[in-house]
Every structure is written in C-alpha cells, then in structure tokens.
Protein backbone atom coordinates (compact mmCIF):
# COMPACT_ATOMS: atom_id res chain seq x y z
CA UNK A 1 42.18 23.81 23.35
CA UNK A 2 43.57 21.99 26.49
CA UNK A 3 43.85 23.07 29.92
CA UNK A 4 46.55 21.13 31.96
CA UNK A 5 47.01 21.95 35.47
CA UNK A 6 49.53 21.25 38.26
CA UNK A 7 48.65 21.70 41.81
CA UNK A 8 50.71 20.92 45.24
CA UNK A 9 52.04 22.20 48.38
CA UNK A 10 54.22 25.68 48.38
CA UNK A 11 57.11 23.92 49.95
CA UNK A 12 60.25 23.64 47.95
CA UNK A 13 60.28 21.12 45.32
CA UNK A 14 59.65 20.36 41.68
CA UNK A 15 56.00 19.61 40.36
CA UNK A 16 55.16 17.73 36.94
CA UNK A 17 52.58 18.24 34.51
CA UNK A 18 50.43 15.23 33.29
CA UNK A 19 51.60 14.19 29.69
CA UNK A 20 51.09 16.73 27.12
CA UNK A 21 49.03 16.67 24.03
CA UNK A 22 52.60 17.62 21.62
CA UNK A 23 49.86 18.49 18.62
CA UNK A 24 49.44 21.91 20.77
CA UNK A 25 52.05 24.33 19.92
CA UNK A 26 51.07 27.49 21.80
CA UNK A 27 50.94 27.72 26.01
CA UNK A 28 50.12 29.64 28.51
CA UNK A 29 50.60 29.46 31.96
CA UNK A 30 49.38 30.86 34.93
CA UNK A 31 50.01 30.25 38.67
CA UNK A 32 47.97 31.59 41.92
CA UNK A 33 48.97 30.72 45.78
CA UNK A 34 46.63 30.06 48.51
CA UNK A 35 46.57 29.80 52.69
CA UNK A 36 45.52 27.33 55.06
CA UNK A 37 41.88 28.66 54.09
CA UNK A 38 42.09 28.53 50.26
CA UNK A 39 42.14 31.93 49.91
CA UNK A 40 43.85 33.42 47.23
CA UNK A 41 47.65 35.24 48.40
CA UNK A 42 50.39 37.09 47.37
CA UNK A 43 53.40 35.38 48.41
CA UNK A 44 55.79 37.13 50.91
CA UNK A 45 59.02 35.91 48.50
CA UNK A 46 59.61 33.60 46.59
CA UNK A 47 60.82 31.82 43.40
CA UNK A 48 59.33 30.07 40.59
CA UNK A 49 61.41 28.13 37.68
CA UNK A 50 58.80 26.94 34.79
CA UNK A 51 60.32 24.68 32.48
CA UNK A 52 59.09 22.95 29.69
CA UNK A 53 59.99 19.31 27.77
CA UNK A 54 59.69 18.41 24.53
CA UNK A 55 59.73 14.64 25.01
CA UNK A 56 59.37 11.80 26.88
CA UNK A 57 62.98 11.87 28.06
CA UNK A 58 62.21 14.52 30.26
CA UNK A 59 65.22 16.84 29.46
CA UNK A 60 63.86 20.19 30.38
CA UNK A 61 64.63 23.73 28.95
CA UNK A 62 63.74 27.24 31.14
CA UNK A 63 60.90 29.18 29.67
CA UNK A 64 60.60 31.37 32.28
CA UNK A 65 61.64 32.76 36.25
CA UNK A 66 58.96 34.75 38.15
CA UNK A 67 59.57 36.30 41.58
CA UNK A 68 56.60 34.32 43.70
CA UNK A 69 55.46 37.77 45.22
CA UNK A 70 53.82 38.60 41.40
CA UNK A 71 52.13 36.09 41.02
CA UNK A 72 48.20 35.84 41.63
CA UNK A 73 44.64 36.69 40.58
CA UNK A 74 45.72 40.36 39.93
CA UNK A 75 49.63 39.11 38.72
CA UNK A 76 51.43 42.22 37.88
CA UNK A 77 53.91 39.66 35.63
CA UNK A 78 53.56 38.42 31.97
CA UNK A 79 52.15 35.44 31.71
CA UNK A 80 54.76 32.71 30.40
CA UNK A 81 53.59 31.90 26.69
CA UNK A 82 56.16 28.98 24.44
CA UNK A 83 55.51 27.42 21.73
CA UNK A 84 56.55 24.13 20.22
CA UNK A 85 55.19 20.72 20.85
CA UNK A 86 55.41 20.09 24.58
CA UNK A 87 54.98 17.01 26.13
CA UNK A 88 55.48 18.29 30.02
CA UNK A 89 55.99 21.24 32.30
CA UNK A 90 57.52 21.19 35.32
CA UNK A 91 57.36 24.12 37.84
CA UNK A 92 60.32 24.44 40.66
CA UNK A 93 59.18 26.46 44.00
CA UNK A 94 61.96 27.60 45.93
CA UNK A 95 61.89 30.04 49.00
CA UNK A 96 57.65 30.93 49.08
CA UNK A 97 56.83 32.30 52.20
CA UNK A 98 53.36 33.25 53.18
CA UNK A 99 51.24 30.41 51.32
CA UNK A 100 50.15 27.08 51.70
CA UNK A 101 49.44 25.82 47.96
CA UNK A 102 49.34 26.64 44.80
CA UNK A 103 47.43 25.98 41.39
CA UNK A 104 49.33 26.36 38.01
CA UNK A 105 46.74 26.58 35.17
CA UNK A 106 48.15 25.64 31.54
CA UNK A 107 46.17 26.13 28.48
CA UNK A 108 47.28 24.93 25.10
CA UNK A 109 45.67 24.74 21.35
C-alpha cells in the first residue's frame, strides 16, 4: 500500500499529485481543511473536482464532485474510491470559504 498526498492553500486553483505508482489499482481519497491555526474546519461552501489520470499525458477524467462543506475529520460524504492504474490526481478547489488549507490523503494498493 501507498499513501500519496496533496496539500496547498484553499484558494481557487488546481493541485497535482506526485507521480503515481500505476501497479496500484484501487484508491481512496480523503480531504480535511484547516484555519490560520491548523485546526481542523468545516468549510463555509465550497467545491471540490477530484480527477484522476491514467498517464503521463495528463488527460484527466472526473471521479468525483464533493460540496467543500462535507468534507472533514467527521465527513458526512463517501469517500471517492477508482480503480485502474493511475498515474496522477489532481484536485480543483473552487469557491471554499472559511479555511486556510487543506490536506488530501490518497491511499492505494
């Protein structure tokens, strides 16, 4: 098993995985905000796009739209799972209000 992880500011913008290990064929994902003080939050609102690449030509495919405000420690959503080789994530914020970061956790086998 793998654990890949993504972390970066909750301002709008797209965020890439490092390379993939494309042996793994089953992921899942899980993302958590924090404030100024690195506490975990609920975000006010919010969108997140996770997408998902099967190569290195970085031509991405959705797996996945969760409303920012269900995500967290206690997330009320499913987890994303895919499977397939996958050789990069990426994870588009758009509209988060109420936190300063976040960390998107990805294990894979």
């Amino acid at each position: 098993m793998s654990i890949y992880d993504i972390h970066g500011s909750a301002n709008d913008g797209e965020y890439l995985s490092e390379p993939m290990n494309i042996n793994e064929e089953r992921h899942y994902l899980s993302i958590v905000f924090f404030d100024s003080a690195s506490q975990a939050v609920t975000p006010g609102s919010g969108s997140i796009l996770i997408e998902a690449c099967e190569t290195n030509a970085y031509q991405y495919g959705e797996v996945a739209t969760i409303t920012a405000t269900e995500a967290g420690l206690d997330s009320t959503y499913n987890r994303p799972a895919f499977s397939g080789p996958i050789f990069s994530v990426r994870i588009t914020l758009t509209g988060v209000t109420g936190a300063n970061n976040f960390s998107c956790r990805i294990g894979a086998w």
